[in-house]
PDB file of N, CA and C in Angstrom:
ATOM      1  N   UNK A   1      83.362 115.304  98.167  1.00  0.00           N
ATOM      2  CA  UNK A   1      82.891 115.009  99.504  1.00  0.00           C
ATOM      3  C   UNK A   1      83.959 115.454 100.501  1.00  0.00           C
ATOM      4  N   UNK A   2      83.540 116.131 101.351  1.00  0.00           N
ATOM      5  CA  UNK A   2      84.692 117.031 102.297  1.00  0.00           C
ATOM      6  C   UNK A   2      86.137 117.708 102.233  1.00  0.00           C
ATOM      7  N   UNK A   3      85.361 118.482 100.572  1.00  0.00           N
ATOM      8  CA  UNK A   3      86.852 118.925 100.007  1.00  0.00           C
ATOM      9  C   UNK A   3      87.713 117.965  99.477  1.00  0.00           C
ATOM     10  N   UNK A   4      87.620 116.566  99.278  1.00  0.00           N
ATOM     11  CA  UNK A   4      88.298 114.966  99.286  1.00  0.00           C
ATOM     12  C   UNK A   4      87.819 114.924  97.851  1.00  0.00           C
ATOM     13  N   UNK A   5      89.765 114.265  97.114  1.00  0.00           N
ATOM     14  CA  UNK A   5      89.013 113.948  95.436  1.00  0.00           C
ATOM     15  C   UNK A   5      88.249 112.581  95.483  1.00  0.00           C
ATOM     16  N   UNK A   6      87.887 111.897  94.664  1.00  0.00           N
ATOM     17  CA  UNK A   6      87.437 110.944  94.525  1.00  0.00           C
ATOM     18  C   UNK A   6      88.509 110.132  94.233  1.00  0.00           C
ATOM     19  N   UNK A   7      88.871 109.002  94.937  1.00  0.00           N
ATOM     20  CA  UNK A   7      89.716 108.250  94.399  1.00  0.00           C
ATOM     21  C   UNK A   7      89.281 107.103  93.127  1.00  0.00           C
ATOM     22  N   UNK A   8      88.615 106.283  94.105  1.00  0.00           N
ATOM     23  CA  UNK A   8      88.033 105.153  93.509  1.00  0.00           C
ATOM     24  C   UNK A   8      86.676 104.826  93.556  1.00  0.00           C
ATOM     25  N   UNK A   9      85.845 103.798  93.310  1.00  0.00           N
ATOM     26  CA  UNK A   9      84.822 103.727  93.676  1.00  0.00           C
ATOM     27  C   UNK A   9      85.084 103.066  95.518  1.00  0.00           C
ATOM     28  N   UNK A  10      84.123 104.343  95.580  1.00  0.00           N
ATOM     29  CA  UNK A  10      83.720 104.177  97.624  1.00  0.00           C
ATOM     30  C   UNK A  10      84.940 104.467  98.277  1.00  0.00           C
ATOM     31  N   UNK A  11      85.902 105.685  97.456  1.00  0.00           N
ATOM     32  CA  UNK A  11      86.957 105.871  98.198  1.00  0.00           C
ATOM     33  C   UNK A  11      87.423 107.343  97.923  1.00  0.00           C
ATOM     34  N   UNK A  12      87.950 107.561  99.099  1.00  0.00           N
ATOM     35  CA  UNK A  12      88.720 109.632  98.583  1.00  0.00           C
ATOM     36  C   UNK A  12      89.726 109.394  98.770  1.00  0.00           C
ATOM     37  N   UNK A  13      90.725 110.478  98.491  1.00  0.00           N
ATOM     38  CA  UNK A  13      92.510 110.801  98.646  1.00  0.00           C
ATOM     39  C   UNK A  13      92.137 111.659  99.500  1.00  0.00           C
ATOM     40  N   UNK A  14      93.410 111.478 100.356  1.00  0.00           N
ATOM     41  CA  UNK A  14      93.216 112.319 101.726  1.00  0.00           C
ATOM     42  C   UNK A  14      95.410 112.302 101.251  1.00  0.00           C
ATOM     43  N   UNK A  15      95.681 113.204 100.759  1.00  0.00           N
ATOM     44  CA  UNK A  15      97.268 112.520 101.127  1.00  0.00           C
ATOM     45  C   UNK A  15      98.087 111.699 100.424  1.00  0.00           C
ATOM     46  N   UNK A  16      97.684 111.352  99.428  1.00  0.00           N
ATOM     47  CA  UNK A  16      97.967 110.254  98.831  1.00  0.00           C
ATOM     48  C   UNK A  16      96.999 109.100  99.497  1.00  0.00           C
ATOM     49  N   UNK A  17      96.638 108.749 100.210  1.00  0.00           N
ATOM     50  CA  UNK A  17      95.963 107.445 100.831  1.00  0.00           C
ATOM     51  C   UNK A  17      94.565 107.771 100.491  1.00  0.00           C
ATOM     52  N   UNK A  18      93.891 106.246 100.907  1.00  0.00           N
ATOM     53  CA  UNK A  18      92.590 105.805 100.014  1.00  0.00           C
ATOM     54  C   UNK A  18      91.922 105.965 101.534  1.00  0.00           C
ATOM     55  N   UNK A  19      90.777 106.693 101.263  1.00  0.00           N
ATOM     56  CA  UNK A  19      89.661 106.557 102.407  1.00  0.00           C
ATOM     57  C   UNK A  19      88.651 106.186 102.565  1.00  0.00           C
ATOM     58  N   UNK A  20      87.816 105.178 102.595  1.00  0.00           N
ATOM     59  CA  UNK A  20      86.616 104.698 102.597  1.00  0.00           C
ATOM     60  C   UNK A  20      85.628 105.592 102.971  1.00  0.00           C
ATOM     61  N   UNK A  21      84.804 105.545 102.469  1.00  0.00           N
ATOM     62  CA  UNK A  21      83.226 106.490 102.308  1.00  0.00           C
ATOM     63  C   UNK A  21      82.272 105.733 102.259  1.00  0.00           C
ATOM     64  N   UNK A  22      81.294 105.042 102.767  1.00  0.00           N
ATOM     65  CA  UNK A  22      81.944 104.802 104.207  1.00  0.00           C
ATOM     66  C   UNK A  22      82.504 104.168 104.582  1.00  0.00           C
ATOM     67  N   UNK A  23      83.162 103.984 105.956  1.00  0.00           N
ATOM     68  CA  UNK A  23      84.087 102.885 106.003  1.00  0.00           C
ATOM     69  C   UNK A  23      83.348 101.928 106.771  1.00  0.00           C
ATOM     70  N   UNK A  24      83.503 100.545 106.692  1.00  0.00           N
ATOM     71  CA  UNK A  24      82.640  99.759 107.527  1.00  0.00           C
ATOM     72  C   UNK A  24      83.910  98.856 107.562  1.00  0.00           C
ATOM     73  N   UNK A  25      84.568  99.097 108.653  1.00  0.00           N
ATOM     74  CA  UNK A  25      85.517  98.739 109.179  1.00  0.00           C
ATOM     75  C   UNK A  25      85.653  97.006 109.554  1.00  0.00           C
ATOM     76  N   UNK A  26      84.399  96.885 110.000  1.00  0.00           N
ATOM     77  CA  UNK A  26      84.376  95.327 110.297  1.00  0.00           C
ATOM     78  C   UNK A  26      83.474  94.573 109.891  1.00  0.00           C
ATOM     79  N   UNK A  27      83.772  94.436 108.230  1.00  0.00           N
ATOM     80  CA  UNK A  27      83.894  94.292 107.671  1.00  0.00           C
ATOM     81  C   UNK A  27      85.134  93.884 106.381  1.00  0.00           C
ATOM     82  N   UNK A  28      86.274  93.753 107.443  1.00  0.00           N
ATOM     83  CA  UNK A  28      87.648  93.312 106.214  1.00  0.00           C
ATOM     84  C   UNK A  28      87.020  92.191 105.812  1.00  0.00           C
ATOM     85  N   UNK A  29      87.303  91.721 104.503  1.00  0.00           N
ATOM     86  CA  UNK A  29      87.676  90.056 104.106  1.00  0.00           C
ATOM     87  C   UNK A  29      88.657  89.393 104.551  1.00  0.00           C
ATOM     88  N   UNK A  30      88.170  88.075 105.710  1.00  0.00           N
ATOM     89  CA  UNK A  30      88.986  87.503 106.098  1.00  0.00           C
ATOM     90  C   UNK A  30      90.599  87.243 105.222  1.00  0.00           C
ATOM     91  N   UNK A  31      90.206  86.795 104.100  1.00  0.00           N
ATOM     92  CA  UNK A  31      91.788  86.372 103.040  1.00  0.00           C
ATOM     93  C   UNK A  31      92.565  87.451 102.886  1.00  0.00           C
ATOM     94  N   UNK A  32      92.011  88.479 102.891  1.00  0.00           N
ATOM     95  CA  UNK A  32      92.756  90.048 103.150  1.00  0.00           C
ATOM     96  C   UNK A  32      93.554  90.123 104.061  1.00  0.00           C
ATOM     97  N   UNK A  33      93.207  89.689 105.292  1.00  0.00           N
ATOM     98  CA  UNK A  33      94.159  89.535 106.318  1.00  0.00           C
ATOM     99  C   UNK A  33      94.842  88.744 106.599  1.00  0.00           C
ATOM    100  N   UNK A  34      94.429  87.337 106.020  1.00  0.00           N
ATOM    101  CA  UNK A  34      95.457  86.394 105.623  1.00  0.00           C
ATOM    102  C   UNK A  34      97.152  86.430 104.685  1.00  0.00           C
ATOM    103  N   UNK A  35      96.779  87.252 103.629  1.00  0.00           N
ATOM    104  CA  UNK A  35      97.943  87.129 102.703  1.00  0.00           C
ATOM    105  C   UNK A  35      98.721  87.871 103.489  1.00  0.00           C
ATOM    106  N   UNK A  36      98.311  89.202 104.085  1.00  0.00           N
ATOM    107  CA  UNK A  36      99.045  89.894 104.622  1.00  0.00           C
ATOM    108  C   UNK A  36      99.927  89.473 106.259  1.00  0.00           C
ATOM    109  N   UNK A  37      99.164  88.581 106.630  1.00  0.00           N
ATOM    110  CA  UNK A  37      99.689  88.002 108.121  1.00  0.00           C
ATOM    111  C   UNK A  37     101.066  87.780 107.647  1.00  0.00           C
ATOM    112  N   UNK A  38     101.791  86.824 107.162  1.00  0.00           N
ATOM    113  CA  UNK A  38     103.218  86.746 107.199  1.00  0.00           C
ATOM    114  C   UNK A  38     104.323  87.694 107.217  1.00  0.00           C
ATOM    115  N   UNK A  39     103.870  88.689 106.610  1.00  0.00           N
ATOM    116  CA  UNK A  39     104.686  90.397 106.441  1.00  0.00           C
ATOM    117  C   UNK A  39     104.719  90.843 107.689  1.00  0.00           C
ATOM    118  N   UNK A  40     103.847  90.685 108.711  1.00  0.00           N
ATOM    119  CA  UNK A  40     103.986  91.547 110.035  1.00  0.00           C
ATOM    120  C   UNK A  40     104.668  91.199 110.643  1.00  0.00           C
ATOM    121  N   UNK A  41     104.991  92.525 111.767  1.00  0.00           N
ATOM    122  CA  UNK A  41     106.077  92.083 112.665  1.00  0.00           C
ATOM    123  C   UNK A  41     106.075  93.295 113.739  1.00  0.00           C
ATOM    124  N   UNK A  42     106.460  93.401 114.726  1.00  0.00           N
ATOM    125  CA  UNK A  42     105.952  94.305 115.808  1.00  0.00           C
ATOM    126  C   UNK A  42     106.772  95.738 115.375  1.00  0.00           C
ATOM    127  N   UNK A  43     107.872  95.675 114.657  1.00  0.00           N
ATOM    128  CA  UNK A  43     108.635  97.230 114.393  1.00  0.00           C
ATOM    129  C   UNK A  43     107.922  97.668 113.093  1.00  0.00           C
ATOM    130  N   UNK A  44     107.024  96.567 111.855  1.00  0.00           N
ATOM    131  CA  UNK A  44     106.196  97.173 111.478  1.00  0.00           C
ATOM    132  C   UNK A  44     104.736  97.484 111.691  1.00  0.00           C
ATOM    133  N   UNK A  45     104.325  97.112 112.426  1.00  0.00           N
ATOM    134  CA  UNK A  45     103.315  97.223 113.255  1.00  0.00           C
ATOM    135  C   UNK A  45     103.277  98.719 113.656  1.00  0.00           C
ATOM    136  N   UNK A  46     104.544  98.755 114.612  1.00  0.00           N
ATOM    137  CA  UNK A  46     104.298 100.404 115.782  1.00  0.00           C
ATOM    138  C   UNK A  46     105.006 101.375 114.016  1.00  0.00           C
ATOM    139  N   UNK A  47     105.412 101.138 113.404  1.00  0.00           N
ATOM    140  CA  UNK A  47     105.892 101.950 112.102  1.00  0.00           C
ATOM    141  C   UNK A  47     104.186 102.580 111.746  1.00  0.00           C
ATOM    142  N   UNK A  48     103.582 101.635 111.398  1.00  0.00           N
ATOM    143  CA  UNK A  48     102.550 101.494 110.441  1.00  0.00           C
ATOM    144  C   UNK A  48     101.506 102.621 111.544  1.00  0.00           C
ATOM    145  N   UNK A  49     101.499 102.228 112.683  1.00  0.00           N
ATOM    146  CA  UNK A  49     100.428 102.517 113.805  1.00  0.00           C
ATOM    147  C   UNK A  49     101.053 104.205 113.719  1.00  0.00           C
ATOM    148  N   UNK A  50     102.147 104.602 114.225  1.00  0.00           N
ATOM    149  CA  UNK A  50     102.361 105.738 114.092  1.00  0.00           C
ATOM    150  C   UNK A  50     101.981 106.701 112.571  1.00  0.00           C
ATOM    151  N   UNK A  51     102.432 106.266 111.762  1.00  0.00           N
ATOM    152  CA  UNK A  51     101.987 106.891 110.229  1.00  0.00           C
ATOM    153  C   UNK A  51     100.403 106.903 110.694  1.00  0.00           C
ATOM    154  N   UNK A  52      99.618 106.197 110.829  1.00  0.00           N
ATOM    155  CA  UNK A  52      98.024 106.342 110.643  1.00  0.00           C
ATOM    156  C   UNK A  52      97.716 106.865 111.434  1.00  0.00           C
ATOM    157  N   UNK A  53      98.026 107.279 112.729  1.00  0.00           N
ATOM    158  CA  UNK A  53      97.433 107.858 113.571  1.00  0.00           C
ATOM    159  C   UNK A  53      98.021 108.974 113.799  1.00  0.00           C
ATOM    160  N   UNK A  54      98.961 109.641 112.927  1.00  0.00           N
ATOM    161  CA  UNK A  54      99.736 110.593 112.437  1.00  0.00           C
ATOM    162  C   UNK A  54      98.890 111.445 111.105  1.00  0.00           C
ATOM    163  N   UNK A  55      98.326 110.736 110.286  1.00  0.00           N
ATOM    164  CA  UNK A  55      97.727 110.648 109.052  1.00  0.00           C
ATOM    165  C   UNK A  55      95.658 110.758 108.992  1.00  0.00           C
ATOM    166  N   UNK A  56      95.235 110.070 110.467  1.00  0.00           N
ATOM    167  CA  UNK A  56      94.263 109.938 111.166  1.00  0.00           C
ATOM    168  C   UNK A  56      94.239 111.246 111.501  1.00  0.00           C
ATOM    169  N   UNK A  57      94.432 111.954 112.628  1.00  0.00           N
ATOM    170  CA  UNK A  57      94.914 113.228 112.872  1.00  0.00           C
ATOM    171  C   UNK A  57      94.719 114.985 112.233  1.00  0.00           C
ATOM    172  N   UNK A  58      95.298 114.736 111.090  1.00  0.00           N
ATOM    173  CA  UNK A  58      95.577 115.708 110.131  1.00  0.00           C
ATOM    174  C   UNK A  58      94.209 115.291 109.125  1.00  0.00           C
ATOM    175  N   UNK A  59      93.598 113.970 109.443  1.00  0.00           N
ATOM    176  CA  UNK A  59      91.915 113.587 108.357  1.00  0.00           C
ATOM    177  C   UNK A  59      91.395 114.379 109.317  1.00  0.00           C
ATOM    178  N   UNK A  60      91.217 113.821 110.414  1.00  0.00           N
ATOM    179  CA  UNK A  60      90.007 114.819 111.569  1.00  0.00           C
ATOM    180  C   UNK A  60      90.415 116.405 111.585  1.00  0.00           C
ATOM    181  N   UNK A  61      91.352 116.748 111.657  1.00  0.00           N
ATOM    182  CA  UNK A  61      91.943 118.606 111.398  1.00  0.00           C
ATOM    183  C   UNK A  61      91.125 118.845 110.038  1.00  0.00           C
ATOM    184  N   UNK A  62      91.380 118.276 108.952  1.00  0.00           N
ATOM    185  CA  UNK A  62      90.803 118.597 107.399  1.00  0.00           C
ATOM    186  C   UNK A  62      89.208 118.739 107.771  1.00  0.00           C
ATOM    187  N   UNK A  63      89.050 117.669 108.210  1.00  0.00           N
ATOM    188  CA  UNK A  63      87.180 117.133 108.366  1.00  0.00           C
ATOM    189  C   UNK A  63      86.624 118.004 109.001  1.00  0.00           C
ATOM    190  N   UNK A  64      87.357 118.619 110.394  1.00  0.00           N
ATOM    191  CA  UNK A  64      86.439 119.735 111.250  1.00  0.00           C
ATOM    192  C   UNK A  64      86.712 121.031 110.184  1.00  0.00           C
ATOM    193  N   UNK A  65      87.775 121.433 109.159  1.00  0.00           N
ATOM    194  CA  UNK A  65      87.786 123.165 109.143  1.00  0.00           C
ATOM    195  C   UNK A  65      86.878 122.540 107.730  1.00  0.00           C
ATOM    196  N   UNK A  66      86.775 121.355 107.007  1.00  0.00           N
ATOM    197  CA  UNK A  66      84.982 121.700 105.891  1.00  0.00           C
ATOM    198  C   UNK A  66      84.117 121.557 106.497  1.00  0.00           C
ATOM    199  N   UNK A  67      83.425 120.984 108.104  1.00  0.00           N
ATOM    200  CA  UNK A  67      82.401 121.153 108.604  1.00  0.00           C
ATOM    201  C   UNK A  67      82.492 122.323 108.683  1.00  0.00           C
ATOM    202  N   UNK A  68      83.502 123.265 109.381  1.00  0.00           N
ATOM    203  CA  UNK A  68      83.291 124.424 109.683  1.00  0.00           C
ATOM    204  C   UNK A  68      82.934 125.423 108.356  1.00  0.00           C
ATOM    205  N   UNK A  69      83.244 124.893 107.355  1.00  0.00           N
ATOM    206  CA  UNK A  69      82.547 126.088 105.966  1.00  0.00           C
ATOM    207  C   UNK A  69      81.410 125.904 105.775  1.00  0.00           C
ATOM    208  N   UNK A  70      80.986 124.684 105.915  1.00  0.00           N
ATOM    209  CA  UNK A  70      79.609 124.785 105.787  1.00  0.00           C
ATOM    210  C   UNK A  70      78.131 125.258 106.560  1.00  0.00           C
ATOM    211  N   UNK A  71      78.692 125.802 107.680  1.00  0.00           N
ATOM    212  CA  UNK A  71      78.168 126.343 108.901  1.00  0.00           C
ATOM    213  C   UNK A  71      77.712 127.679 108.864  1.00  0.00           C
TER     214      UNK A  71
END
C-alpha cells in the first residue's frame, strides 16, 4: 500500500515507524495515554513534536511521488 511494507496488522513502515492504515486518530485508548502521562515533559514534548512533523513531512513527499505513479 503506497510503496509502504506491511508492518503489522493495520499498520506500514514508513522509516522505521508504524503507520496506521487507517488511522482513526480519535480514537486512542484512554489507558494508553494514561501510562504514558508521567514520562512527559515540555523538552520532550517539542523533541517528540519536531521528529514527527519532520517524519510527517517526508510521509506526505513519499505519498504524493506514489500518487503520482499511478496517474
Amino acid at each position: 500500500m503506497l510503496g509502504l511494507k506491511v508492518r503489522d496488522f493495520g499498520t506500514l513502515d514508513f522509516e522505521g515507524l508504524s503507520v496506521e492504515a487507517p488511522v482513526e486518530f480519535d480514537t486512542v485508548p484512554k489507558p494508553a495515554i494514561e501510562a504514558a502521562w508521567a514520562a512527559g515533559d515540555a523538552d520532550l514534548g517539542e523533541a517528540v513534536a519536531e521528529d514527527l512533523v519532520a517524519a510527517a513531512a517526508r510521509f506526505v513527499a513519499h505519498v504524493a511521488a506514489e500518487v503520482g505513479k499511478a496517474v
